[in-house]
Protein backbone atom coordinates (compact mmCIF):
# COMPACT_ATOMS: atom_id res chain seq x y z
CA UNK A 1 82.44 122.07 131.48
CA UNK A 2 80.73 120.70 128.35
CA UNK A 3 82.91 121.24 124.98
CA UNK A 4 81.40 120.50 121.98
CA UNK A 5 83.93 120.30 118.25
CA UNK A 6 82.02 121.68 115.06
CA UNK A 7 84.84 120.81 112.35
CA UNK A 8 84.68 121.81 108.79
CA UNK A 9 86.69 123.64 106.17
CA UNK A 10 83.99 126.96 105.95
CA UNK A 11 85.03 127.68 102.66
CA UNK A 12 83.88 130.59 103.48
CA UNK A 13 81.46 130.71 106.54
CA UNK A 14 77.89 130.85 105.43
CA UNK A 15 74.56 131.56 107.20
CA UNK A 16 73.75 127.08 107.12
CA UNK A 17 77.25 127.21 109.58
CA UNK A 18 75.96 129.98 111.84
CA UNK A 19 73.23 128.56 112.13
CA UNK A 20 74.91 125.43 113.06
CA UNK A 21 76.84 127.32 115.69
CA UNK A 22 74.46 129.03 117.67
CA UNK A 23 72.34 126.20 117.86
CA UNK A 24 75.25 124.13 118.96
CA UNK A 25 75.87 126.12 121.61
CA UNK A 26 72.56 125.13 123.77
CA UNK A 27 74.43 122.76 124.07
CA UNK A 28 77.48 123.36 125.35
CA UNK A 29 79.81 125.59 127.33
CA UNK A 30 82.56 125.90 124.85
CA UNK A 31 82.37 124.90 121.67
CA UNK A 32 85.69 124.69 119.73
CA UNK A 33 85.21 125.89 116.28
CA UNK A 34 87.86 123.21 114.18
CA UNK A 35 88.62 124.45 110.96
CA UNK A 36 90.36 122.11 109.07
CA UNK A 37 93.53 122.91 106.89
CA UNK A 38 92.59 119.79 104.15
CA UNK A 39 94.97 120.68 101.51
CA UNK A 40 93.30 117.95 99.19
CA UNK A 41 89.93 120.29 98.92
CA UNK A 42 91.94 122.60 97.43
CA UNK A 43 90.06 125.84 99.49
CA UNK A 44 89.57 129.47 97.68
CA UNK A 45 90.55 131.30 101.06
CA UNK A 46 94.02 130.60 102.66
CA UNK A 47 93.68 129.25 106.78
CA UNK A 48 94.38 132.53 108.19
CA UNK A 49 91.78 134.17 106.04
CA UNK A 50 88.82 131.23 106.98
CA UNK A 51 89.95 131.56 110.66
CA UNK A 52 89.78 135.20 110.27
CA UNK A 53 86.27 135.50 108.71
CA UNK A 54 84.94 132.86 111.19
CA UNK A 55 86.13 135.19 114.53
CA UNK A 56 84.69 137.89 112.52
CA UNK A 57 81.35 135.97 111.77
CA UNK A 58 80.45 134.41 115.38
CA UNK A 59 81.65 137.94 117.08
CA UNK A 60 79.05 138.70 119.82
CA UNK A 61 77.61 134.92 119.64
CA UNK A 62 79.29 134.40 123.03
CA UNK A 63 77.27 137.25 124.52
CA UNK A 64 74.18 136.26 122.99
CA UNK A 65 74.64 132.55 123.29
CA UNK A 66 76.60 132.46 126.75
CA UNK A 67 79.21 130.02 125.06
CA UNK A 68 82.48 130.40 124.91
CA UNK A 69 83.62 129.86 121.43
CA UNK A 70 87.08 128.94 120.18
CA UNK A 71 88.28 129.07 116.51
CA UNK A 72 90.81 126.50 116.06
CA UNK A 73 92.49 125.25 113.15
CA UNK A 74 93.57 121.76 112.63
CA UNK A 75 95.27 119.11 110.23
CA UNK A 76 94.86 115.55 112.16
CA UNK A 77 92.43 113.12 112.42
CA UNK A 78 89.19 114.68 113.58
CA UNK A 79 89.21 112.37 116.86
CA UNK A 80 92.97 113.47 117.98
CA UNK A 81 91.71 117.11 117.59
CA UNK A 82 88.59 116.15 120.04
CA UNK A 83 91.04 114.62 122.15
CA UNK A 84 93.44 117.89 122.09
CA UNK A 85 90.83 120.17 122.65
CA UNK A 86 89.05 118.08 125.48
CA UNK A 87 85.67 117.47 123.34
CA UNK A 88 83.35 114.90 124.49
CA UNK A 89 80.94 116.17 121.34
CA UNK A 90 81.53 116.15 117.60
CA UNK A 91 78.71 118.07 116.30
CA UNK A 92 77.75 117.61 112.51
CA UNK A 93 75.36 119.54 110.37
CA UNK A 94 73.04 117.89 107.85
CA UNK A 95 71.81 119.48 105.27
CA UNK A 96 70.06 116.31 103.40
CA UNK A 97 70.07 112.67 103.34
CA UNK A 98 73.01 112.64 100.76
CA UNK A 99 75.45 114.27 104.02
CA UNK A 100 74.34 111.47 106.34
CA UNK A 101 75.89 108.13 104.55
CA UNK A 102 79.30 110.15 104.55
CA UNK A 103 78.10 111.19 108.24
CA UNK A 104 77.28 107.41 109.15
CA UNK A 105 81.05 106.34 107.96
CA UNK A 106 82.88 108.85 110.08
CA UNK A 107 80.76 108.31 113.01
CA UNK A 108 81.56 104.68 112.78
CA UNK A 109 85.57 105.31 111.97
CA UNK A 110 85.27 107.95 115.49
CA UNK A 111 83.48 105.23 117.52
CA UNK A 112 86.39 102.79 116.74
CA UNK A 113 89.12 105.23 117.22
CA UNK A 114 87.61 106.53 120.57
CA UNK A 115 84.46 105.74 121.98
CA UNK A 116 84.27 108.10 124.63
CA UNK A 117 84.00 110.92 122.31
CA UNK A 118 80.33 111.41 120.93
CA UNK A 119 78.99 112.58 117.34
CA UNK A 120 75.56 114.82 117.44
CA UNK A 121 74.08 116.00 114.22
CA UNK A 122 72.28 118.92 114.24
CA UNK A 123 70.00 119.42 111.03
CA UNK A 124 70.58 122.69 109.20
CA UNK A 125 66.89 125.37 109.62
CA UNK A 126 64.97 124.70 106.36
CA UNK A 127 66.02 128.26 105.32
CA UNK A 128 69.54 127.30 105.16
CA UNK A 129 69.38 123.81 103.64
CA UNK A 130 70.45 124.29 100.12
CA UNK A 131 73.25 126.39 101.46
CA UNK A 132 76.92 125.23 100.93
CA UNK A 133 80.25 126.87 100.18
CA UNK A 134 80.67 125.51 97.23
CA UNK A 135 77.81 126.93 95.21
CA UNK A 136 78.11 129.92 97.11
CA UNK A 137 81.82 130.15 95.68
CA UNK A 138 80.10 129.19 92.05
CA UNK A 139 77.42 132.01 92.28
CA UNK A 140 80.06 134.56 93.65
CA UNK A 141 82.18 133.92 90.57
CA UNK A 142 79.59 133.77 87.98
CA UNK A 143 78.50 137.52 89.56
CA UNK A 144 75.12 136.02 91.11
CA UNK A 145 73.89 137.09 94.66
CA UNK A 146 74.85 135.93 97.60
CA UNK A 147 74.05 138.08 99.88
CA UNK A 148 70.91 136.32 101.77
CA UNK A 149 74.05 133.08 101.98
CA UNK A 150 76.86 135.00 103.74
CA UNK A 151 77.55 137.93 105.90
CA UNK A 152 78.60 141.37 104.46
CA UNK A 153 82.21 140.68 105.46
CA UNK A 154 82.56 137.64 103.62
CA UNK A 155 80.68 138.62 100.85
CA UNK A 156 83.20 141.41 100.66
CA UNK A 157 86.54 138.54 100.22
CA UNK A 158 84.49 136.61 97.99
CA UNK A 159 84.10 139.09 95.43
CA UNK A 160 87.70 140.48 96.00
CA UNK A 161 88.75 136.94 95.06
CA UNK A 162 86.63 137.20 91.74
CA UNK A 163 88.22 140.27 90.88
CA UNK A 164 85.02 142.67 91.94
């Protein structure tokens, strides 16, 4: 069985991650959805709630995809969750050249911690490029429309955590 590890915070989980996801899953049998606790980024929605929205969000993907996905939280190095989980994949999205030198230094940092474990990077559909949890956050709480970024459901939390 090929498992693939898509790690990020999904501050909330946009359309760019689902995209991400699905197309992920050609390749693989299982991919292992990592979300990461990172206290230092400070995140709008607690660990249960991002875990939450992301079962929510890839709900029927399985079916339509044929792989099995797992949502899995973690808080250590990126490799030693690979390694817990059984990934030989790391998949990254890029958005634009400005994600790949930050890309480029973790691949390198991965390689040296365990070489066995691969990094593919999957660029984001050209409809979802600009999109990124942080503006979406900044539009949802300046009252601006996200709808055409997020699912309904998360749409929903976002403006309950602005207060509409």
């Amino acid at each position: 069985m090929r498992i693939g590890l898509y790690p990020g915070t999904f501050d909330p989980v946009t359309h760019g991650h689902g995209d991400i996801i699905r197309r992920a899953c050609a390749l693989v049998d299982r991919l292992v959805i990592g979300v990461a606790i990172n206290r230092d980024k400070g995140p709008l929605f607690s660990l249960d709630e991002r875990v939450e929205m992301l079962k929510d969000y890839t709900e029927g993907f399985s079916a339509d995809t044929g792989c099995e996905i797992v949502v899995h939280p973690f808080e250590n190095l990126l490799i030693q969750c690979a390694r817990d989980v059984n990934a030989s994949l790391i998949i990254r999205g890029l958005r634009a050249v400005a994600d790949f030198e930050y890309e480029y230094q973790m691949v390198g940092m991965n390689r040296a911690l365990d070489n066995n474990i691969e990094t593919v990077f999957l660029m984001a559909d050209a409809r979802h490029q600009a999109i990124a949890s942080k503006l979406v956050k900044e539009i949802a709480r300046l009252d601006g429309e996200i709808s055409k970024f997020v699912s309904p459901a998360v749409e929903e939390r976002l403006l309950a955590k602005f207060g509409r």
